[in-house]
N, C-alpha and C. Protein backbone atom coordinates (compact mmCIF):
# COMPACT_ATOMS: atom_id res chain seq x y z
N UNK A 1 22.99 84.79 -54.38
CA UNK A 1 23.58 83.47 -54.48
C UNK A 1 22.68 82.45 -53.78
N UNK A 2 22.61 81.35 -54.43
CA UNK A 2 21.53 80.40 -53.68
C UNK A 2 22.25 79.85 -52.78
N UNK A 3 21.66 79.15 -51.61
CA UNK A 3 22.30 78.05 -50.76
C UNK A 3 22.56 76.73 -51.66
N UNK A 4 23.32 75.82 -51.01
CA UNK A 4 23.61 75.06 -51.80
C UNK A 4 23.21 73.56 -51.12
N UNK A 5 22.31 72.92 -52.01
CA UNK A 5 21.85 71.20 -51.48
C UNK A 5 22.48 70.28 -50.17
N UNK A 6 22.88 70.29 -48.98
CA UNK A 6 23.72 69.65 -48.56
C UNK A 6 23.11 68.30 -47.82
N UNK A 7 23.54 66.91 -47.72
CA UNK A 7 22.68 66.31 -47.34
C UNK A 7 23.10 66.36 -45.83
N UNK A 8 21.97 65.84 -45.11
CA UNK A 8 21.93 65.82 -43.27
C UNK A 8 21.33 67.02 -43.10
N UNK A 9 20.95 68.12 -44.30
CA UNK A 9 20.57 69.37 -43.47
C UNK A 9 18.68 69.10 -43.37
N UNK A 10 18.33 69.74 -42.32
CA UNK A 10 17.03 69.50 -41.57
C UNK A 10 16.31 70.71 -41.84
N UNK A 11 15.13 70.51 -42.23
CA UNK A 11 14.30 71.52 -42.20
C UNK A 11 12.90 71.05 -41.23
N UNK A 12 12.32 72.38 -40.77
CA UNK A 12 11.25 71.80 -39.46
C UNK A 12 10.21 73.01 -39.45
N UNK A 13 9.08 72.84 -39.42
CA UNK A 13 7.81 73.45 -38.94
C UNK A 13 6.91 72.73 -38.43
N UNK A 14 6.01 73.70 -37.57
CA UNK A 14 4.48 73.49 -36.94
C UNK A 14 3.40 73.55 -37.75
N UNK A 15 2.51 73.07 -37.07
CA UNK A 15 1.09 73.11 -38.06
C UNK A 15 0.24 72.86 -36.53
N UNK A 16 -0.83 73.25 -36.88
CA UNK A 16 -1.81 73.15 -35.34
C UNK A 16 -2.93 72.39 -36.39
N UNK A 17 -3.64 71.51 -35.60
CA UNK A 17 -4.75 70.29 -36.57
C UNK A 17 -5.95 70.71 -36.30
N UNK A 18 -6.51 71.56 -37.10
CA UNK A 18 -7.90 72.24 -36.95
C UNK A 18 -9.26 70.71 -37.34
N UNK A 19 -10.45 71.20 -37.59
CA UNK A 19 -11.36 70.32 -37.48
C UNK A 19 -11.17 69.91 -39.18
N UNK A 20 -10.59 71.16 -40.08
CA UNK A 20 -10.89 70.63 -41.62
C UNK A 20 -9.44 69.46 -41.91
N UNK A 21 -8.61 69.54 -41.10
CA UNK A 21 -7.27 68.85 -41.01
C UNK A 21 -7.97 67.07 -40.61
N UNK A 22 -9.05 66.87 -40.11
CA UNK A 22 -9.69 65.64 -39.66
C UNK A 22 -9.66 64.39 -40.99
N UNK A 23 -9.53 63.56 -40.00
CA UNK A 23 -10.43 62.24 -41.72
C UNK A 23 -11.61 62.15 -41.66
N UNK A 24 -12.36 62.89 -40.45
CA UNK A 24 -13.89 63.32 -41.15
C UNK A 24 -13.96 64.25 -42.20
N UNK A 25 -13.43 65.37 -41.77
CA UNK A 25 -13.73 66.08 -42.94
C UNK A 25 -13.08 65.98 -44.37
N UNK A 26 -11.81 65.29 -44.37
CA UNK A 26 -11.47 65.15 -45.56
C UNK A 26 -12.27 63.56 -46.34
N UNK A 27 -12.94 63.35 -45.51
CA UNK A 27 -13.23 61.77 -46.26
C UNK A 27 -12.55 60.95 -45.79
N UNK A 28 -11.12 60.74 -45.49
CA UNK A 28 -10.61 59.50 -45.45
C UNK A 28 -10.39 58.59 -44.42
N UNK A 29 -11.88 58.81 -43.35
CA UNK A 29 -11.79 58.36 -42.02
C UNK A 29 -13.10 59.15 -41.76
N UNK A 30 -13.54 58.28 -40.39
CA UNK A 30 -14.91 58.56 -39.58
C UNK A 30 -14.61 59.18 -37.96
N UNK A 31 -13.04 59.66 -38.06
CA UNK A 31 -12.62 60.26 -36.70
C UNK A 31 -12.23 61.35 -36.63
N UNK A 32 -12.37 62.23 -35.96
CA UNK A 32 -12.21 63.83 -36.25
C UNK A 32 -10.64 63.54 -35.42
N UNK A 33 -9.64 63.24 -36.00
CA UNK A 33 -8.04 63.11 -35.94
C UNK A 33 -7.85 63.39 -37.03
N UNK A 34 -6.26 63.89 -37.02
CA UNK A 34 -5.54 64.13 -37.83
C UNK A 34 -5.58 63.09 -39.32
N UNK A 35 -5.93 63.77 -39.92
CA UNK A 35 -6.06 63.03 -41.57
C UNK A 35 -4.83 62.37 -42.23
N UNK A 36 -4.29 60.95 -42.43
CA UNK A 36 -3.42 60.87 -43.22
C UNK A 36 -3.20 61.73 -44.51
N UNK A 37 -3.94 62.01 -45.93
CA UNK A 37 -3.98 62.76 -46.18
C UNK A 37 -3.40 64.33 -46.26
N UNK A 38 -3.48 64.71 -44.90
CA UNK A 38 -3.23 65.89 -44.44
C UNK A 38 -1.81 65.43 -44.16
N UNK A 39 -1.71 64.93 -43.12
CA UNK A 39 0.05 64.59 -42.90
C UNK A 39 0.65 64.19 -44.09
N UNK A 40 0.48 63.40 -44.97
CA UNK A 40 1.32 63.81 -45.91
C UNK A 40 1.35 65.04 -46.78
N UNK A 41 0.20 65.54 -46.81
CA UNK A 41 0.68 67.33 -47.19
C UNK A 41 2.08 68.02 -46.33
N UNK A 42 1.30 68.07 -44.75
CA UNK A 42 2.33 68.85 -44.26
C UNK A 42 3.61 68.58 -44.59
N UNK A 43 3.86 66.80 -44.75
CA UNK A 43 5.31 66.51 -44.86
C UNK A 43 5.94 67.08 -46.19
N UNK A 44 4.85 66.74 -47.38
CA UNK A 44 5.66 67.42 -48.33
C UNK A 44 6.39 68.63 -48.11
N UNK A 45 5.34 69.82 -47.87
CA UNK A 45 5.26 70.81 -47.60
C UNK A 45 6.68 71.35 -47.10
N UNK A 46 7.12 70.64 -45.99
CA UNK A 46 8.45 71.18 -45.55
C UNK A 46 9.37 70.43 -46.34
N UNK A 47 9.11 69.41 -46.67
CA UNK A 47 10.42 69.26 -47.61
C UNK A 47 10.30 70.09 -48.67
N UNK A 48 9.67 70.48 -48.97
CA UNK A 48 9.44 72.17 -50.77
C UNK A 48 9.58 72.77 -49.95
N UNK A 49 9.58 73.36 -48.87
CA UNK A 49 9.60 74.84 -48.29
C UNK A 49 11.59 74.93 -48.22
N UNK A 50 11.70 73.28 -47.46
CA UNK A 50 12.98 73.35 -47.29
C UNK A 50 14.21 73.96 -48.27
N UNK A 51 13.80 72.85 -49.53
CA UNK A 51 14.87 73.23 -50.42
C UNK A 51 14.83 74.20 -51.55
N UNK A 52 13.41 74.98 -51.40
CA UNK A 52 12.95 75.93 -52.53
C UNK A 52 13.99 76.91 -52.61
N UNK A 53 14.26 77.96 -51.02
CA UNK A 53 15.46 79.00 -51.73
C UNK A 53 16.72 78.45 -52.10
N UNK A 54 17.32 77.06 -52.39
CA UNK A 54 18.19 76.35 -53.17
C UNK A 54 18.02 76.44 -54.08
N UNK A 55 17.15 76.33 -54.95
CA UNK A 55 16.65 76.04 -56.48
C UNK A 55 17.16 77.30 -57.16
N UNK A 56 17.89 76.71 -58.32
CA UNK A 56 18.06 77.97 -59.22
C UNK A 56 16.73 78.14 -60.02
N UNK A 57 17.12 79.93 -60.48
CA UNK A 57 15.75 80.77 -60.52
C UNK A 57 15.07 79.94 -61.82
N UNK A 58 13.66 79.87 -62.22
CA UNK A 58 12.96 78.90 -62.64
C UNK A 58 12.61 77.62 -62.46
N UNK A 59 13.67 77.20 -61.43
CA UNK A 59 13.15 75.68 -61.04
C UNK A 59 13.08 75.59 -59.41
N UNK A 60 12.09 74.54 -59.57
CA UNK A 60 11.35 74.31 -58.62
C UNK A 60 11.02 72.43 -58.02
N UNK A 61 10.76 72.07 -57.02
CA UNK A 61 10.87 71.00 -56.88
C UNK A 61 9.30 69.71 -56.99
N UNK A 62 9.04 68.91 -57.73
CA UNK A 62 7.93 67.96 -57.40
C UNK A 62 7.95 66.91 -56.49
N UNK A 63 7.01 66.37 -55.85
CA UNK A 63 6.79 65.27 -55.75
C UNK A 63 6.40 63.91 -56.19
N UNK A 64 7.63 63.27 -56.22
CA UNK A 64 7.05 61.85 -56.69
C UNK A 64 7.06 60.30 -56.47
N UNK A 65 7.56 60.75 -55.03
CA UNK A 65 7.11 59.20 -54.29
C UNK A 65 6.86 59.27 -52.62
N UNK A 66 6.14 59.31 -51.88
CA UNK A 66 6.14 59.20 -50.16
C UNK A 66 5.76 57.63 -50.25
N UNK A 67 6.40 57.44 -48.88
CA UNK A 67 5.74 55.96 -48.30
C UNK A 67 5.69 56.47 -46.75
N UNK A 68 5.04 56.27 -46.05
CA UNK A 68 4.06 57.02 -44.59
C UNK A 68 3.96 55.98 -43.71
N UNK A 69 4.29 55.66 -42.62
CA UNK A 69 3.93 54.89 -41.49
C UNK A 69 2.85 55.92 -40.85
N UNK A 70 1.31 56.34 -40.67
CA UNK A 70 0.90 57.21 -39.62
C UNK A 70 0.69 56.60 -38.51
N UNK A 71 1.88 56.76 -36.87
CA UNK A 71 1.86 55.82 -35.96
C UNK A 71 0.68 55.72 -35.12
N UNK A 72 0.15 56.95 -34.88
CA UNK A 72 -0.72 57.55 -33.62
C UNK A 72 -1.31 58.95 -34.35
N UNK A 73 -2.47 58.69 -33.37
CA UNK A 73 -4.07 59.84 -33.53
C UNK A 73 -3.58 61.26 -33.34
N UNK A 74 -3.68 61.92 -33.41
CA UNK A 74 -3.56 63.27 -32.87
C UNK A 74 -4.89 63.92 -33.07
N UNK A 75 -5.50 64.94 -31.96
CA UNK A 75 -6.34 65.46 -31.83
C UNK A 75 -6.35 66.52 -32.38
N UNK A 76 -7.94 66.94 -32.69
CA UNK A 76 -8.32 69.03 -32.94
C UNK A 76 -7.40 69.74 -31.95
N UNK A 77 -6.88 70.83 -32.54
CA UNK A 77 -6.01 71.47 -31.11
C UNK A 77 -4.69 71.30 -31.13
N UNK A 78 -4.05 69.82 -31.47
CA UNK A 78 -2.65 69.50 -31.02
C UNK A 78 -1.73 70.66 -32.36
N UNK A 79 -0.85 70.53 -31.46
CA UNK A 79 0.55 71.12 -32.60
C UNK A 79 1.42 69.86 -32.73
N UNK A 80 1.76 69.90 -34.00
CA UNK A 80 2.26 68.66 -34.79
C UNK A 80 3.36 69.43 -35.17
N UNK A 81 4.48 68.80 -35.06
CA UNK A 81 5.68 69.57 -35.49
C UNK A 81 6.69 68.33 -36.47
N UNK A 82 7.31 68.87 -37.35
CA UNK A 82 7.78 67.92 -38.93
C UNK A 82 8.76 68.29 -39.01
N UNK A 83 9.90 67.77 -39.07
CA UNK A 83 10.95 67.13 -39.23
C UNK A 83 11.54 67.08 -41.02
N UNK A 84 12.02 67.44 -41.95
CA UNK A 84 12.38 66.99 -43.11
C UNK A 84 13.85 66.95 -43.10
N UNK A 85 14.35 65.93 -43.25
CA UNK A 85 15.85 65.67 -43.25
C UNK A 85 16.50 65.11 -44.92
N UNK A 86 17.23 66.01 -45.68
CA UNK A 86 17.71 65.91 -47.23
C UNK A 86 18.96 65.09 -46.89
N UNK A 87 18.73 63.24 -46.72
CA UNK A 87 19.39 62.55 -46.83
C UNK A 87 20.15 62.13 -48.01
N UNK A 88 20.05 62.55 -48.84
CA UNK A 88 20.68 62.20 -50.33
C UNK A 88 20.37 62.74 -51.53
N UNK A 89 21.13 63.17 -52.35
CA UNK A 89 20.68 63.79 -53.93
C UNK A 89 21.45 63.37 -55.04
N UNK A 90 20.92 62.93 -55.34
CA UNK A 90 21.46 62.53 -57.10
C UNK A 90 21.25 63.19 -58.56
N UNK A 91 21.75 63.90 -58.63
CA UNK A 91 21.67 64.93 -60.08
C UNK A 91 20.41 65.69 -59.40
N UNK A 92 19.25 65.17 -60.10
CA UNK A 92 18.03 66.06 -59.82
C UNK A 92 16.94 65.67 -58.89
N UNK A 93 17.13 64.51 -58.52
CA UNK A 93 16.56 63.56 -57.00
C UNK A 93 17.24 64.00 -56.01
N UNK A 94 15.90 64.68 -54.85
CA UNK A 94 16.42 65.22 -53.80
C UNK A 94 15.14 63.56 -52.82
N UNK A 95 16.07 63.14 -52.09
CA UNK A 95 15.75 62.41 -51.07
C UNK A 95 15.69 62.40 -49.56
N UNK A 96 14.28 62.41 -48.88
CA UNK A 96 14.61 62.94 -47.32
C UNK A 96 13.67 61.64 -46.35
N UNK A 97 14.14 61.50 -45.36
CA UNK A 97 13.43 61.01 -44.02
C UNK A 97 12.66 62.35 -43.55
N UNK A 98 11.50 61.83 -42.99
CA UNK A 98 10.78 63.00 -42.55
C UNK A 98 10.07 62.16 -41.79
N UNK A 99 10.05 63.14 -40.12
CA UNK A 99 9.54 62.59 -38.89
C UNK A 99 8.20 63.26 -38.13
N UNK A 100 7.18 63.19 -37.91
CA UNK A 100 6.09 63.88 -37.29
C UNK A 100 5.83 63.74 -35.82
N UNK A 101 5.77 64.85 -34.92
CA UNK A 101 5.63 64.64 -33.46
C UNK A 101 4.47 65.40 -33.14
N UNK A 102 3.66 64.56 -32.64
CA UNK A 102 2.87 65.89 -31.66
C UNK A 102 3.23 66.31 -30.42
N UNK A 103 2.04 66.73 -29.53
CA UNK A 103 3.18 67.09 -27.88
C UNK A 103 3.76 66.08 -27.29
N UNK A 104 3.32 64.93 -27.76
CA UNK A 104 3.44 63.94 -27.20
C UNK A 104 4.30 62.32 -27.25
N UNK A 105 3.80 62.12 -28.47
CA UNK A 105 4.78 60.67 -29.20
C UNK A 105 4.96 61.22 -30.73
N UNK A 106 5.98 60.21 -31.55
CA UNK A 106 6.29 60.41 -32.46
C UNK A 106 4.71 59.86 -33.19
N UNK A 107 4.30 60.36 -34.37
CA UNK A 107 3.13 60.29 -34.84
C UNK A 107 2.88 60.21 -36.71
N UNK A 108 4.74 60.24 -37.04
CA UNK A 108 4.25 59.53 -38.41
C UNK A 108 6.14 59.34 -38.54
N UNK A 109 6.75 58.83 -39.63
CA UNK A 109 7.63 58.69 -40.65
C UNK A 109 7.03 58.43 -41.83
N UNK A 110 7.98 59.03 -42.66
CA UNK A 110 8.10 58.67 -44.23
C UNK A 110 9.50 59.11 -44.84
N UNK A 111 9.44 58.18 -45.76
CA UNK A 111 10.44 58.15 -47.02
C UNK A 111 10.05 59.06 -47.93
N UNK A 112 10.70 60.28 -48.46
CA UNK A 112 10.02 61.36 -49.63
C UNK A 112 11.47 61.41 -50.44
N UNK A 113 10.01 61.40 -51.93
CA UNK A 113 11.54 62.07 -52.63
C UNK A 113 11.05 63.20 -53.64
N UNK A 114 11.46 63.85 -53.85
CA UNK A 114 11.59 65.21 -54.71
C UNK A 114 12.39 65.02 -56.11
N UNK A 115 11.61 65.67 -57.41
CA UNK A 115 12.35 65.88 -58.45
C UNK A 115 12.34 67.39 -58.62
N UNK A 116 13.63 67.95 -59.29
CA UNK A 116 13.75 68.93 -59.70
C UNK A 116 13.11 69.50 -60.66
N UNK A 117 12.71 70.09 -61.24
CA UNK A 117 12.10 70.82 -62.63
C UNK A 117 12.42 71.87 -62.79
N UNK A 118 12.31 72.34 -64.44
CA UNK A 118 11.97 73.62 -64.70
C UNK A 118 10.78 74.15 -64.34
N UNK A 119 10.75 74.74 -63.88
CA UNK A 119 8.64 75.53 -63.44
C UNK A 119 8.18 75.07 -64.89
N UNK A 120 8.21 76.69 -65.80
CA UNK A 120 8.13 76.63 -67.18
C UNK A 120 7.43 75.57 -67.71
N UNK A 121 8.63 75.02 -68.43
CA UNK A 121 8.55 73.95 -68.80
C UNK A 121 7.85 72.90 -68.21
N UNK A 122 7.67 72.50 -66.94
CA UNK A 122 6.22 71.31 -66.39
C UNK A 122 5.39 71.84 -66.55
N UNK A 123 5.07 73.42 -66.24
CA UNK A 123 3.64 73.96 -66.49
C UNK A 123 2.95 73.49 -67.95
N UNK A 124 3.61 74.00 -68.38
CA UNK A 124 3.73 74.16 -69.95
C UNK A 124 3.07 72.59 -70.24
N UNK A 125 3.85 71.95 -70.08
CA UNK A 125 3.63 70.18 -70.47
C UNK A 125 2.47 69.77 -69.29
N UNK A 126 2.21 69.91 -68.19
CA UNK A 126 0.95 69.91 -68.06
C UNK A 126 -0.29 70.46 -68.70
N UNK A 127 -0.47 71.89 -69.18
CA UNK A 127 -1.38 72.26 -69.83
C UNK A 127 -1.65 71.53 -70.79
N UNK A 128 -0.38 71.33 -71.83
CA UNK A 128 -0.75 70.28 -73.05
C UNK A 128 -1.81 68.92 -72.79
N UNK A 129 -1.36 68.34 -71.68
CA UNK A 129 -1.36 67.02 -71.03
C UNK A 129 -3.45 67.11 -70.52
N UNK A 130 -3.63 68.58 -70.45
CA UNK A 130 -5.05 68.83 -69.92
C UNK A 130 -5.47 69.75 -71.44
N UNK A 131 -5.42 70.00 -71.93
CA UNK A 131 -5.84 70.82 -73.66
C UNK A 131 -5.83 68.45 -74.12
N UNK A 132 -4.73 68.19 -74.40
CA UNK A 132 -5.15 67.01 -74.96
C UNK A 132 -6.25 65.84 -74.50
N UNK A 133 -6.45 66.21 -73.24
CA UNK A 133 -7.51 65.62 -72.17
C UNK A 133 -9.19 65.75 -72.40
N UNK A 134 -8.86 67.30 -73.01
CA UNK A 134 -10.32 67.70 -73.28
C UNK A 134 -10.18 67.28 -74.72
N UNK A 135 -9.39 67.29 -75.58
CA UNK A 135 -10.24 66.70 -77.23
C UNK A 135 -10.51 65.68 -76.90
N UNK A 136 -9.83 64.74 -76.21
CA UNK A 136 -10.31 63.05 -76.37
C UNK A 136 -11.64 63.77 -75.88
N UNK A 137 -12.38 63.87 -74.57
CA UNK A 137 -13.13 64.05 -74.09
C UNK A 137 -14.68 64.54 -75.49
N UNK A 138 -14.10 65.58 -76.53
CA UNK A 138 -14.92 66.19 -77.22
C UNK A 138 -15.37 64.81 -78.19
């Protein structure tokens, strides 16, 4: 039996910010800190980790909107710990606040929202979407 969607419920993990986690190394910055980029991975991340054993079998959840305040730096080394809170759902829109801390100060918010899918079926319609990509291309 799956769990069932409830809103206010919280989901939370760690992540430790290695050197490839940087906006040097990802490109999007000249400071070996924590990568925006990267923080919004992690955030997704726990919000899909959160509500995945919810999902009935074949479906699965996307992403399709964050908006990110990143407040403060965090260093190589720190543990960053995330927050995903499923403030609201509407049919197949799952909606959450999600908070980022390192040891120290709070270090991001965002607004996320999640759509439901069939696996299947998006796979499926992506491939088309990349097969029709390459004729234009030919």
């Amino acid at each position: 039996m799956k769990n069932e969607l409830k809103t206010g419920t919280s989901y939370e993990k760690e992540f430790l910010v290695t050197k490839e986690d940087t906006a040097l190394a990802m490109g999007s910055g000249g400071a070996e800190v924590l990568a925006t980029p990267r923080l919004v991975a992690w955030m997704e991340n726990v919000a899909f980790e959160g509500v995945e054993a919810a999902q009935q079998p074949g479906n699965t959840t996307v992403g399709t909107f964050i908006e990110l305040k990143h407040l403060a730096a965090s260093s190589v080394g720190m543990k960053i710990r995330i927050k995903a809170t499923l403030v609201a759902t509407e049919t197949r829109v799952l909606n959450f606040d999600i908070d980022a801390w390192d040891g120290l100060e709070k270090i991001g918010e965002a607004i996320h929202q999640r759509f439901i899918v069939e696996a299947k079926r998006f796979n499926e319609k992506a491939a088309k979407k990349l097969e029709s990509s390459r004729q234009e291309e030919s």
